[in-house]
N, C-alpha and C. Protein backbone atom coordinates (compact mmCIF):
# COMPACT_ATOMS: atom_id res chain seq x y z
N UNK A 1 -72.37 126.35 -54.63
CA UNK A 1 -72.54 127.68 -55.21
C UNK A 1 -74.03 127.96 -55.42
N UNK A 2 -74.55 128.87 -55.22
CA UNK A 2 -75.93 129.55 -55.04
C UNK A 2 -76.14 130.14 -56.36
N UNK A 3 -76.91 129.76 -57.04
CA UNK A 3 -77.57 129.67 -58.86
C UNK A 3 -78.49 130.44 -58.95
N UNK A 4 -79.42 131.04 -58.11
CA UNK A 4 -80.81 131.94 -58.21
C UNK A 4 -80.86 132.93 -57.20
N UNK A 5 -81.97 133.42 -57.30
CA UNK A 5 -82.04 134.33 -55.74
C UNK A 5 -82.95 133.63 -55.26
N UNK A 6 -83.65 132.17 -55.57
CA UNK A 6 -84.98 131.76 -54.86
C UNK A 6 -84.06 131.01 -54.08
N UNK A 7 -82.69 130.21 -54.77
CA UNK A 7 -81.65 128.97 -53.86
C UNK A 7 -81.02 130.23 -52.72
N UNK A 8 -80.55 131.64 -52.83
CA UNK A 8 -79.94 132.19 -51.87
C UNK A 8 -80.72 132.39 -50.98
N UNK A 9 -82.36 132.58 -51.04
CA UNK A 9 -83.40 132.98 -50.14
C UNK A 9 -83.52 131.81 -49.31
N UNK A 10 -83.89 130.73 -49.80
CA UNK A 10 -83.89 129.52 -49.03
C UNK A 10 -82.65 129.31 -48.28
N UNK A 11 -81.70 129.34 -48.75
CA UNK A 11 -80.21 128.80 -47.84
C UNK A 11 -80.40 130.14 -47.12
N UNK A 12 -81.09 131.48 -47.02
CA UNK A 12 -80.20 132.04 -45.54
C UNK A 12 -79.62 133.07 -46.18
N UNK A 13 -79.45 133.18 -47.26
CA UNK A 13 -77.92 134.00 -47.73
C UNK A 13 -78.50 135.38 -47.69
N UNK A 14 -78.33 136.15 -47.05
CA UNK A 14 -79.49 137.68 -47.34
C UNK A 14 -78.41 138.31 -47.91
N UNK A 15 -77.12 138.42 -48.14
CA UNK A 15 -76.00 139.08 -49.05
C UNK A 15 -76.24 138.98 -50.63
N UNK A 16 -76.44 137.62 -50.43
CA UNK A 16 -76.59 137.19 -51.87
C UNK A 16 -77.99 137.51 -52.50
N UNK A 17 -78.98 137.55 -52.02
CA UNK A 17 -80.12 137.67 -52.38
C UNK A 17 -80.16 139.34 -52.41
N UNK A 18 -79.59 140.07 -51.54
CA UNK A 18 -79.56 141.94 -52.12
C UNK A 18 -78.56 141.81 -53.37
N UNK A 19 -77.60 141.37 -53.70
CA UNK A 19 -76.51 141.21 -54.77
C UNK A 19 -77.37 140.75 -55.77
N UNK A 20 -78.41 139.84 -55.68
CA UNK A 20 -78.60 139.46 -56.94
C UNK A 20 -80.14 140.50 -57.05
N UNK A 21 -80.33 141.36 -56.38
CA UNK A 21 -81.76 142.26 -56.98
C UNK A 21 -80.77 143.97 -57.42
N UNK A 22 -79.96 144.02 -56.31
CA UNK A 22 -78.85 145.12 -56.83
C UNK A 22 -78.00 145.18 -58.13
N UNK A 23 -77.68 143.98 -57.65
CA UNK A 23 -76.67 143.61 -59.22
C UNK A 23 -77.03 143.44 -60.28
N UNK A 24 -78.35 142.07 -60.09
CA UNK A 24 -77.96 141.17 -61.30
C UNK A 24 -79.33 141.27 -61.73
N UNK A 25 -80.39 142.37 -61.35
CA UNK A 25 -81.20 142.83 -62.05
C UNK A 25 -82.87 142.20 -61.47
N UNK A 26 -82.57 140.83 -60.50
CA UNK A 26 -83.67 139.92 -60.17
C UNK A 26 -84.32 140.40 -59.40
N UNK A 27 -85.75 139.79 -59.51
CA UNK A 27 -87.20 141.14 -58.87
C UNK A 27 -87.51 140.27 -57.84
N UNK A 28 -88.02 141.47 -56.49
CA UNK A 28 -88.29 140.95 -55.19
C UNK A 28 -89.24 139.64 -55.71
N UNK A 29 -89.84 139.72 -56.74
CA UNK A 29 -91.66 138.90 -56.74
C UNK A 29 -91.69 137.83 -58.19
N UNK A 30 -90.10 138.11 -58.59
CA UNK A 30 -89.83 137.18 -59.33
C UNK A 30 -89.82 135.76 -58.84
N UNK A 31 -90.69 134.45 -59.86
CA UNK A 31 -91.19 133.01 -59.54
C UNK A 31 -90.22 132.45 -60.30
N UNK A 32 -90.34 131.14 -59.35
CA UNK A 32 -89.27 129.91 -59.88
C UNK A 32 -90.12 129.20 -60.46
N UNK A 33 -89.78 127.79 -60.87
CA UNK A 33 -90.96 127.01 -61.30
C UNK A 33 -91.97 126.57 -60.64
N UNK A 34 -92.15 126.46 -59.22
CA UNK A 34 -93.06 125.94 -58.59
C UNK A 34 -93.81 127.55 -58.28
N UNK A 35 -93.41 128.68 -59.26
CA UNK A 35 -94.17 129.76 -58.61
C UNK A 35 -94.30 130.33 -57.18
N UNK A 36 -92.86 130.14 -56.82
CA UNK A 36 -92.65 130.26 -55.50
C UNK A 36 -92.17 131.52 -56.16
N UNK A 37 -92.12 132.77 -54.96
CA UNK A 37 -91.40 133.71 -55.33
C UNK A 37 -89.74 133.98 -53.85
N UNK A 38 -89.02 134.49 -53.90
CA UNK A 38 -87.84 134.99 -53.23
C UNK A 38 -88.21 134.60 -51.79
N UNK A 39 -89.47 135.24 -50.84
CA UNK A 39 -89.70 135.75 -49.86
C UNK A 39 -90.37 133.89 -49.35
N UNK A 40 -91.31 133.13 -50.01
CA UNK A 40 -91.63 132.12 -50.11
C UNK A 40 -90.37 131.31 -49.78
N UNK A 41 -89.49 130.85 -50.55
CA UNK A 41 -88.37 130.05 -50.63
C UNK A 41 -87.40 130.30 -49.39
N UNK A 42 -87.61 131.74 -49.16
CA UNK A 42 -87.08 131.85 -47.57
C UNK A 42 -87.76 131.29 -46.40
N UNK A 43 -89.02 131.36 -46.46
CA UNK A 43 -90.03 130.65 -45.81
C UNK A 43 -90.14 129.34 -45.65
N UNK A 44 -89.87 128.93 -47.04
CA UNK A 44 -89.66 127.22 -47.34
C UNK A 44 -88.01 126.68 -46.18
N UNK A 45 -87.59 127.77 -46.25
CA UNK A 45 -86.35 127.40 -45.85
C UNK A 45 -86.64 127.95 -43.99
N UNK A 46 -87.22 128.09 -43.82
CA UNK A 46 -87.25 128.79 -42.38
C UNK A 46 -86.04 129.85 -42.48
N UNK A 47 -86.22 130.53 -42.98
CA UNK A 47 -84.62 132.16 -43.00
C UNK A 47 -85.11 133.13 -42.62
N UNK A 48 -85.53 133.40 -40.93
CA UNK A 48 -86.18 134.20 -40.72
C UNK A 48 -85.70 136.08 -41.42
N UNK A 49 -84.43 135.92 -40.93
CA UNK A 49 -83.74 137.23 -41.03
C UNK A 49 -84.32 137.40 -42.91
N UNK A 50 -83.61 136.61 -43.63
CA UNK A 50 -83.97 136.55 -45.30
C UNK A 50 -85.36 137.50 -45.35
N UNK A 51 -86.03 136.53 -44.58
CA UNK A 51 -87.45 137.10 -44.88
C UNK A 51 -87.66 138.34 -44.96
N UNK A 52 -87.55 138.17 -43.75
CA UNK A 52 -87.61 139.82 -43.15
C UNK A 52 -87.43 141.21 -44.07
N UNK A 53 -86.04 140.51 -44.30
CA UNK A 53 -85.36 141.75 -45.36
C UNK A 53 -86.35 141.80 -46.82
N UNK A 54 -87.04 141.01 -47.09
CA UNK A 54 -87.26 140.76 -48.43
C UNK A 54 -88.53 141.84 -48.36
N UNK A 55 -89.55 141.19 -46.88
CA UNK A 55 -90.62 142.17 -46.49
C UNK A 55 -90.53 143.43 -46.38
N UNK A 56 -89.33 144.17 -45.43
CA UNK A 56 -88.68 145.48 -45.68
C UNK A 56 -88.47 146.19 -46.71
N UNK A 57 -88.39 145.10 -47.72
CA UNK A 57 -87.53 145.78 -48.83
C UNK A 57 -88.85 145.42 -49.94
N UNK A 58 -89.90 145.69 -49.46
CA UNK A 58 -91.28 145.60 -50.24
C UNK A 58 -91.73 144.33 -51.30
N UNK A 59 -91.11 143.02 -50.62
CA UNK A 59 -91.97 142.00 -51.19
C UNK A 59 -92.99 141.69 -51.05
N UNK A 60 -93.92 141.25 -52.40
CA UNK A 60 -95.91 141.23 -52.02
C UNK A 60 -95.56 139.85 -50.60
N UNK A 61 -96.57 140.02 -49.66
CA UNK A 61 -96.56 139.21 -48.90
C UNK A 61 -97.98 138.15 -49.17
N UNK A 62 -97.94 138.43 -49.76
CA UNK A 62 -99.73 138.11 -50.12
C UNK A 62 -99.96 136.93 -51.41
N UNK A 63 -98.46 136.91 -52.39
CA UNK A 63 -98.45 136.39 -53.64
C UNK A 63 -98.33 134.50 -53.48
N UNK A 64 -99.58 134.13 -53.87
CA UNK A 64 -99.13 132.44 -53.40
C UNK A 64 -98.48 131.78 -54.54
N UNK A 65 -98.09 130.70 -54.51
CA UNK A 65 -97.32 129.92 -55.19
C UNK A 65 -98.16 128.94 -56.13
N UNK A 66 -97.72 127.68 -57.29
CA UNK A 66 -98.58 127.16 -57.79
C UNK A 66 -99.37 126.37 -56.59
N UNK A 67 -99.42 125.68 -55.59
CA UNK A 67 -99.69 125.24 -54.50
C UNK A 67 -100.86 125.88 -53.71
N UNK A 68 -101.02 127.96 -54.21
CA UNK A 68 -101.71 128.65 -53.21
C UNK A 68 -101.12 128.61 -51.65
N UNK A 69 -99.86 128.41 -51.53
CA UNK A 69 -99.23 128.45 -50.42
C UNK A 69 -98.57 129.75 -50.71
N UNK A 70 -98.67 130.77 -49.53
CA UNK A 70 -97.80 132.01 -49.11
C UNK A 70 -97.30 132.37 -48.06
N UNK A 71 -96.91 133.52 -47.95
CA UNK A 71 -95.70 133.42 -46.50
C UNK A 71 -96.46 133.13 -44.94
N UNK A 72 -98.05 133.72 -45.05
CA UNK A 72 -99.05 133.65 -43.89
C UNK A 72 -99.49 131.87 -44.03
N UNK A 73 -100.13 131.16 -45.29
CA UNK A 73 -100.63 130.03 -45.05
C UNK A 73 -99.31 129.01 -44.84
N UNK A 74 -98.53 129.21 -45.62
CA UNK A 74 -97.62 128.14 -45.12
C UNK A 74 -96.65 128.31 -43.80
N UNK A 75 -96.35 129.11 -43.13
CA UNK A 75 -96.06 129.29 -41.91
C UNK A 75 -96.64 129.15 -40.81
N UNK A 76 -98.35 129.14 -41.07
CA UNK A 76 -98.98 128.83 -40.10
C UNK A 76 -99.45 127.09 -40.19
N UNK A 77 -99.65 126.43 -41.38
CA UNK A 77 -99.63 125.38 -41.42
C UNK A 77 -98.59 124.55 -41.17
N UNK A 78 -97.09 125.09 -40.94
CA UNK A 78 -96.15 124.77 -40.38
C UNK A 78 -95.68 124.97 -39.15
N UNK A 79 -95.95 125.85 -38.24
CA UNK A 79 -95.99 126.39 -37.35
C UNK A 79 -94.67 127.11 -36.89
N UNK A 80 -94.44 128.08 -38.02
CA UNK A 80 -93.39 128.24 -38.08
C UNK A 80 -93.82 130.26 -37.66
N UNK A 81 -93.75 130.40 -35.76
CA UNK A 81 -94.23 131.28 -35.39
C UNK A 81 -93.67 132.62 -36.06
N UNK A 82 -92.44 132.85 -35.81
CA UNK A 82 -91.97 134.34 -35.99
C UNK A 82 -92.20 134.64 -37.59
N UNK A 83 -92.51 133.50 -38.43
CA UNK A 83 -92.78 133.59 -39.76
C UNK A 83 -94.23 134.60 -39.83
N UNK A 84 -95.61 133.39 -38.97
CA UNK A 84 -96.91 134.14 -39.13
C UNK A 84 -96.68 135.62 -38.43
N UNK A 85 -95.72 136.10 -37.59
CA UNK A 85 -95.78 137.31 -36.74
C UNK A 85 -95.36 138.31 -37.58
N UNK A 86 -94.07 137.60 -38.65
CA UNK A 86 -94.03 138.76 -39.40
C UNK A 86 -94.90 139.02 -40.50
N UNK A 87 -95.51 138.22 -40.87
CA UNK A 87 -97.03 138.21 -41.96
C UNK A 87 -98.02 139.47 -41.26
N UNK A 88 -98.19 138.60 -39.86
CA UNK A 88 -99.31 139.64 -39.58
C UNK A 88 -98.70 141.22 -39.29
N UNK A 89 -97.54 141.32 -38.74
CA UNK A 89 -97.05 142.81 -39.05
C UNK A 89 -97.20 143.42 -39.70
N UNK A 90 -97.19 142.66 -41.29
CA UNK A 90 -96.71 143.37 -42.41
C UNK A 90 -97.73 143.90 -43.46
N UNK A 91 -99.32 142.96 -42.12
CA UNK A 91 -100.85 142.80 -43.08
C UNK A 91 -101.14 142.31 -44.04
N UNK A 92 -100.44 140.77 -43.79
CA UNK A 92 -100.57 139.92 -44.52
C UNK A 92 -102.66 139.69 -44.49
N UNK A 93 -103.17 139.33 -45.54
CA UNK A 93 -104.56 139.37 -45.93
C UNK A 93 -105.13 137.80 -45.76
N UNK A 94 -105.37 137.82 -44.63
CA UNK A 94 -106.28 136.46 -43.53
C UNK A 94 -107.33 135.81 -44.41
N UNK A 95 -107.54 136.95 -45.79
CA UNK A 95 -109.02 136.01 -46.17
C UNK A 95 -108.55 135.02 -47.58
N UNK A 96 -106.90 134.93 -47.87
CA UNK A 96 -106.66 134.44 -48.77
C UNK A 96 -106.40 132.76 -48.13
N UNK A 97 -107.30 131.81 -49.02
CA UNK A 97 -107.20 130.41 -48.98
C UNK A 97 -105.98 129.60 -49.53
N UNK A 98 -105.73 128.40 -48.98
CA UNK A 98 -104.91 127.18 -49.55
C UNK A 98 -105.37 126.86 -50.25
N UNK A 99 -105.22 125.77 -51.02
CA UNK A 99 -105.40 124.29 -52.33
C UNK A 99 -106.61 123.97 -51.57
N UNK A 100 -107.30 123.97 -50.30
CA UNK A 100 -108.12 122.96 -49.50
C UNK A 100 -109.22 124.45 -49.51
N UNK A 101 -109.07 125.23 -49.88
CA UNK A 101 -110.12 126.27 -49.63
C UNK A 101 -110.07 126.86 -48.07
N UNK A 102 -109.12 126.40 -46.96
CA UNK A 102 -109.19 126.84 -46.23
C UNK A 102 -108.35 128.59 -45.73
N UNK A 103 -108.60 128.80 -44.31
CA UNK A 103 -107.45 130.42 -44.19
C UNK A 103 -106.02 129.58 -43.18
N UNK A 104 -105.42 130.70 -42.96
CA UNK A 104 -104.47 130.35 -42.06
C UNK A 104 -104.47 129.41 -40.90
N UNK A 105 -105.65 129.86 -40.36
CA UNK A 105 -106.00 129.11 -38.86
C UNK A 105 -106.94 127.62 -39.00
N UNK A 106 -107.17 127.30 -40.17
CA UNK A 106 -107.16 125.86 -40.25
C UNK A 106 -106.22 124.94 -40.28
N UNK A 107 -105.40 124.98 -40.83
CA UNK A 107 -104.16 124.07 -40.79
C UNK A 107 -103.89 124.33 -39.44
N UNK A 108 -103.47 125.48 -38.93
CA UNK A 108 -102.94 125.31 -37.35
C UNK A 108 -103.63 125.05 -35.85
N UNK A 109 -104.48 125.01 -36.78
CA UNK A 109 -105.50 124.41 -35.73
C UNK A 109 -105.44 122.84 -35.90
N UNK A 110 -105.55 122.58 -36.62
CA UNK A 110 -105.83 120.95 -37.21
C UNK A 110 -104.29 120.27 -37.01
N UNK A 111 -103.32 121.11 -36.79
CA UNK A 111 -101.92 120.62 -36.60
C UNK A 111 -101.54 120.88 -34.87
N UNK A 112 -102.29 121.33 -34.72
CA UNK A 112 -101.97 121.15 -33.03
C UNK A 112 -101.23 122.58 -32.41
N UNK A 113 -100.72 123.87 -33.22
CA UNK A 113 -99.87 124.78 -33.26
C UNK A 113 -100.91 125.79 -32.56
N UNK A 114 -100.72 125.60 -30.97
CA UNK A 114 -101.51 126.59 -30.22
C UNK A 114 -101.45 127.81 -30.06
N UNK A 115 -99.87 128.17 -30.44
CA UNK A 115 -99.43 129.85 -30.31
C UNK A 115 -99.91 130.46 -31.39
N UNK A 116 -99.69 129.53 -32.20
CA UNK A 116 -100.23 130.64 -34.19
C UNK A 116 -101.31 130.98 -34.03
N UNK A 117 -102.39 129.60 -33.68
CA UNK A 117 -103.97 129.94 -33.63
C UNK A 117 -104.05 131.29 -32.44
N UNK A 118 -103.46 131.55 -31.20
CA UNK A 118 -103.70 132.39 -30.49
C UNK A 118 -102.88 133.80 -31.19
N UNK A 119 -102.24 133.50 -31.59
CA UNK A 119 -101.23 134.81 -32.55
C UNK A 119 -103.02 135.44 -33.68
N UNK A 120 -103.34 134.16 -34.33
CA UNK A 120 -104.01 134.77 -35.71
C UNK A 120 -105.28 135.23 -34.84
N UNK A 121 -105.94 134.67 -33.63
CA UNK A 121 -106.96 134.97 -33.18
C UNK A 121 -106.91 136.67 -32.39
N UNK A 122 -105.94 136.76 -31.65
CA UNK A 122 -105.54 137.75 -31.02
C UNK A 122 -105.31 139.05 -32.34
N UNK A 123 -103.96 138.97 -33.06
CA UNK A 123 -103.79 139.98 -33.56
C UNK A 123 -103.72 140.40 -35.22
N UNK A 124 -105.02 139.09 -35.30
CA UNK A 124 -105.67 139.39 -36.58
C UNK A 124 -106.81 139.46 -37.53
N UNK A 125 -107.26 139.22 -38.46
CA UNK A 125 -108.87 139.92 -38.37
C UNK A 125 -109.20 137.90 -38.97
N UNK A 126 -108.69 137.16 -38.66
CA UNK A 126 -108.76 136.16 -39.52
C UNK A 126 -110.57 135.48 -38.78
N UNK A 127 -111.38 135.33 -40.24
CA UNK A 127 -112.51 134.89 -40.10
C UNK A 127 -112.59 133.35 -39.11
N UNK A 128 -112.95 133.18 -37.69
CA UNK A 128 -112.55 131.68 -37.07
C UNK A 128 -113.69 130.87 -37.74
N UNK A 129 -114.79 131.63 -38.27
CA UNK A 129 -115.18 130.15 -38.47
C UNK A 129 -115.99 130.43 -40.03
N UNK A 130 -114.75 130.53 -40.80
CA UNK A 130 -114.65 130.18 -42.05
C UNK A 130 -114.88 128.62 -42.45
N UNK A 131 -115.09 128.25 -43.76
CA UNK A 131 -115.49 126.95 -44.22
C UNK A 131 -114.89 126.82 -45.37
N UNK A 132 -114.11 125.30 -45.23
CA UNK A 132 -113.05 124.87 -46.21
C UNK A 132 -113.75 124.53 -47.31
N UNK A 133 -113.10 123.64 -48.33
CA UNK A 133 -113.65 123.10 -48.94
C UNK A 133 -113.89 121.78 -48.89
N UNK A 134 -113.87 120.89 -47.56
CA UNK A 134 -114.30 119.99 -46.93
C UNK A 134 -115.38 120.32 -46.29
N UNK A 135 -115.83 121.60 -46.04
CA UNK A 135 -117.24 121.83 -44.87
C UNK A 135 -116.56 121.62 -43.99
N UNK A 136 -115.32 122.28 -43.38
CA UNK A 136 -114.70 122.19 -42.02
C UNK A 136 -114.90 123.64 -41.96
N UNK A 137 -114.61 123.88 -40.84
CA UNK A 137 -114.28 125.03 -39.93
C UNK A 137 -113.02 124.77 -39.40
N UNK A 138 -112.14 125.79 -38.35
CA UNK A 138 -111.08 125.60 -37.66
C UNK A 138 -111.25 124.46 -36.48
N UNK A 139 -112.55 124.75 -35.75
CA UNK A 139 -113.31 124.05 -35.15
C UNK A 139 -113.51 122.55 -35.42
N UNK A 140 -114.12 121.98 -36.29
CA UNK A 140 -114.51 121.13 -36.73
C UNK A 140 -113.03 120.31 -36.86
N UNK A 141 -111.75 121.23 -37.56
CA UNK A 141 -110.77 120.59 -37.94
C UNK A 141 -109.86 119.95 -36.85
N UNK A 142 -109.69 120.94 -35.83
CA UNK A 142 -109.14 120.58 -34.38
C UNK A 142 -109.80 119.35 -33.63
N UNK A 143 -111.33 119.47 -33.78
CA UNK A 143 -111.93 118.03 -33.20
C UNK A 143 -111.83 117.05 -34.24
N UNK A 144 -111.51 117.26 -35.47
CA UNK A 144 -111.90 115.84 -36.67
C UNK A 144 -110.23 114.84 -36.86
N UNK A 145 -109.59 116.08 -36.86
CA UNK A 145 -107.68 115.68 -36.90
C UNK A 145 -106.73 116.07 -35.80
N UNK A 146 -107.60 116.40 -34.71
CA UNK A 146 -106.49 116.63 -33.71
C UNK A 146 -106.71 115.42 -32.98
N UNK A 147 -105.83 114.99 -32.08
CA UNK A 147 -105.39 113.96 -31.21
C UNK A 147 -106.28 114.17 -30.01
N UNK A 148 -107.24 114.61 -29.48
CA UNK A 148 -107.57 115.08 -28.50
C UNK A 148 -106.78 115.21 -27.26
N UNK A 149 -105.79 115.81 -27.85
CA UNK A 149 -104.89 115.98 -26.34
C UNK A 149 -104.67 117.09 -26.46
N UNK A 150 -104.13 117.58 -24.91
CA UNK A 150 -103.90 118.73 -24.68
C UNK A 150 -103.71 120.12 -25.52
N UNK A 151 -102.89 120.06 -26.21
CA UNK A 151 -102.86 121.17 -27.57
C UNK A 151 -104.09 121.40 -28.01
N UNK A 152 -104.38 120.24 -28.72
CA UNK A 152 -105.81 120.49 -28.98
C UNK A 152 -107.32 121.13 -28.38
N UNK A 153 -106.90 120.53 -27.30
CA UNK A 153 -108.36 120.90 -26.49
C UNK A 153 -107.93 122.73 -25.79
N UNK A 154 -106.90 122.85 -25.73
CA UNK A 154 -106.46 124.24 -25.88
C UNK A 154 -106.71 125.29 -26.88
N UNK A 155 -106.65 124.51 -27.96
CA UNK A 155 -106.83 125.11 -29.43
C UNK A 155 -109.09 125.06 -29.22
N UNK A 156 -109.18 124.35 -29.13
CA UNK A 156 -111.10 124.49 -29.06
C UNK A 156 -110.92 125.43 -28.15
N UNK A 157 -110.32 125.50 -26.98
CA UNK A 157 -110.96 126.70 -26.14
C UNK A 157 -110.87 128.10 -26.53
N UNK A 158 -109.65 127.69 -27.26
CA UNK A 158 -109.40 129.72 -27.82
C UNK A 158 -110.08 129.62 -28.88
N UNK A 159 -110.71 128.80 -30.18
CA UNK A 159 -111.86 128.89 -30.87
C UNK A 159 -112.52 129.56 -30.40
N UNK A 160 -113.56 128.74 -29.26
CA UNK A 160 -114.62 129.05 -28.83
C UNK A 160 -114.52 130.33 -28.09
N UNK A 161 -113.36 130.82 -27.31
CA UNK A 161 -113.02 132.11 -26.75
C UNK A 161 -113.08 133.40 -27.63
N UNK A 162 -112.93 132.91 -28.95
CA UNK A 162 -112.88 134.05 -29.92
C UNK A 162 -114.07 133.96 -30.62
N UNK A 163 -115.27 133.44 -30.98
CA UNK A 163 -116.18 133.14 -31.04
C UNK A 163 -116.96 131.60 -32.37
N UNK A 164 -115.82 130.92 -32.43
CA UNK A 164 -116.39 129.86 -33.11
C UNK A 164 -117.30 129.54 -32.88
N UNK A 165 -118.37 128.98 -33.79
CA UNK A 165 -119.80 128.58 -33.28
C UNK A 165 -119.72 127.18 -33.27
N UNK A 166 -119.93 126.60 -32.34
CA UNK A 166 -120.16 125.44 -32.41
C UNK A 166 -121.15 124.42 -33.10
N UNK A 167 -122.07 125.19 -33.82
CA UNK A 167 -123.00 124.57 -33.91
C UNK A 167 -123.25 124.70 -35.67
N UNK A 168 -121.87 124.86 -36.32
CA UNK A 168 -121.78 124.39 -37.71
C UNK A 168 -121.36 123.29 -37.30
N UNK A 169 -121.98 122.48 -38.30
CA UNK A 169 -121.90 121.09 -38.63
C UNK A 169 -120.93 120.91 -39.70
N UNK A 170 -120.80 119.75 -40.07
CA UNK A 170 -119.96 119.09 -41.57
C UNK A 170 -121.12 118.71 -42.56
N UNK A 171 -120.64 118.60 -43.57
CA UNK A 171 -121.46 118.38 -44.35
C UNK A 171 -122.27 117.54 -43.98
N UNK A 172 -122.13 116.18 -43.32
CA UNK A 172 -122.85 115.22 -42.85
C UNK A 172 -124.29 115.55 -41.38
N UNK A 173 -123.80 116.96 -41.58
CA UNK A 173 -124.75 117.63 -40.24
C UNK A 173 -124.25 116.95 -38.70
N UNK A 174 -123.26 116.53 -39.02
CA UNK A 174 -122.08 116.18 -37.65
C UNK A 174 -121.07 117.23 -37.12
N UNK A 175 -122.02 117.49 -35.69
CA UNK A 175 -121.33 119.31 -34.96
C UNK A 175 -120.27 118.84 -34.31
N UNK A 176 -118.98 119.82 -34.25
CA UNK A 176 -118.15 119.21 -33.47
C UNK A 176 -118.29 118.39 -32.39
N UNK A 177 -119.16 118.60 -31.28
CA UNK A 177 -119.70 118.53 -30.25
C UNK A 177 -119.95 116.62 -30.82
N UNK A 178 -120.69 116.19 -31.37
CA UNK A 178 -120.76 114.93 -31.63
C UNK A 178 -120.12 113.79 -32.00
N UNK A 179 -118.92 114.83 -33.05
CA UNK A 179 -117.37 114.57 -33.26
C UNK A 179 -116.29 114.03 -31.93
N UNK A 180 -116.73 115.00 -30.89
CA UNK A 180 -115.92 114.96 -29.57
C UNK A 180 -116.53 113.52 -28.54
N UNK A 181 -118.11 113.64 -28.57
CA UNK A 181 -118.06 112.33 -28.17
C UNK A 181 -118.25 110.89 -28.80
N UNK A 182 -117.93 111.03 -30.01
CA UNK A 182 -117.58 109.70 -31.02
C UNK A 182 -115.97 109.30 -30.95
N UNK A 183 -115.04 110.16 -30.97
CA UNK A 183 -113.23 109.68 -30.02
C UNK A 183 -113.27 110.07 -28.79
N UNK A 184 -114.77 110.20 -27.99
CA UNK A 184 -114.34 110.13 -26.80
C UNK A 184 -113.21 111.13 -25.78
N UNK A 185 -113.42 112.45 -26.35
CA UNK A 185 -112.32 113.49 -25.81
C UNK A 185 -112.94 114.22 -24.83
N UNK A 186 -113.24 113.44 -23.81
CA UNK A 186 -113.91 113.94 -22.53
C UNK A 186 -113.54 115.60 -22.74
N UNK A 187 -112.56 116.04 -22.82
CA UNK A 187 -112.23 118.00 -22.30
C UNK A 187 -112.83 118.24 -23.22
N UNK A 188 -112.74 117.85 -24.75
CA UNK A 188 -113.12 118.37 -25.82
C UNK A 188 -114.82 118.57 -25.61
N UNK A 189 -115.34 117.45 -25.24
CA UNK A 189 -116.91 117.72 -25.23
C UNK A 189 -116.99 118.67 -23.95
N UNK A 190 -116.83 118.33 -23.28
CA UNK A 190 -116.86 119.28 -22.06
C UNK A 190 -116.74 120.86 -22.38
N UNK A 191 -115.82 121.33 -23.69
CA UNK A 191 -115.47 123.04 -23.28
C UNK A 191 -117.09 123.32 -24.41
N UNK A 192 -117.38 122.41 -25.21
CA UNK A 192 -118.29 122.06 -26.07
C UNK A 192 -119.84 122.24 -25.33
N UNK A 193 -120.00 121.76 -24.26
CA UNK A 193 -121.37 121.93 -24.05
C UNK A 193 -121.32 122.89 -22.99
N UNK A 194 -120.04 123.41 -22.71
CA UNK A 194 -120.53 124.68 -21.77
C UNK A 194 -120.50 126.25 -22.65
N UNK A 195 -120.62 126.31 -23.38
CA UNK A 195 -121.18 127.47 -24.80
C UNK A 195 -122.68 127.45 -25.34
């Protein structure tokens, strides 16, 4: 049996979750304890349709959780596509950070999720070469935690295609570019010194 509208949002239930804002009085932007709100917990749950409806039906898309996770950062750090597509539809706001100080397109960059990064680069205003609170960039993060494989070195090229600069460093004044030939990611240095 389904106890909240944050448990009906997560399970899927989009009946139950209009029943309980129709009925039983509960607000699109009303938080659970982890400060998750309705539209979040659908998210948590991958419920695309849930979502959807919640966005339609004028939930903030923008409101993060105690975590600073919201429907744009945690979908893209998950790579959970039709999630970030409906964020960016809905103008979800690119300049709001995670717990790590970073935007959307760090985590998915740094997770290997090549469609999101080309989704947020393409059809959104998201800053590429923003700086975490590690002194990363998206850049920096793809060469420091990606595997240098394929995904990855896909993910540097549409960086650099959209205009990452290569030539922020890390705090340590270590440019990606030096990063790439310290694990040795032959493509990686390669898309690296032709910019």
């Amino acid at each position: 049996m389904v106890r909240t509208i944050h448990d009906a949002a997560q399970a899927g239930h989009t009946d139950e979750v209009i029943r309980f804002i129709t009925q039983q009085g509960s607000r699109l932007n009303e938080r659970d304890a982890l400060g998750r709100t309705p539209l979040l917990a659908a998210v948590h749950g991958n419920k695309i349709d849930t979502a959807r409806m919640l966005v339609d039906a004028g939930a903030d898309i923008n409101l993060q959780d105690a975590r600073l996770d919201n429907l744009l950062l945690y979908a893209s750090a998950e790579g959970m596509y039709d999630m970030v597509e409906l964020a960016i539809t809905a103008g979800a706001d690119t300049r709001l950070t995670n717990r790590f100080g970073g935007t959307a397109l760090i985590p998915a960059a740094d997770r290997g999720h090549v469609d999101i990064v080309e989704l947020l680069l393409t059809r959104s205003d998201v800053d590429v070469n923003h700086i975490n609170n590690l002194g990363w960039t998206a850049l920096l993060e793809a060469v420091i935690l990606g595997d240098g494989g394929p995904r990855h070195q896909q993910i540097v090229a549409l960086l650099l295609q959209y205009g990452a600069d290569p030539k922020i460093a890390d705090r340590d004044g270590i440019t990606p570019l030096a990063h790439a030939r310290k694990n040795q990611y032959t493509e990686m240095e390669r898309l690296l010194t032709q910019v």
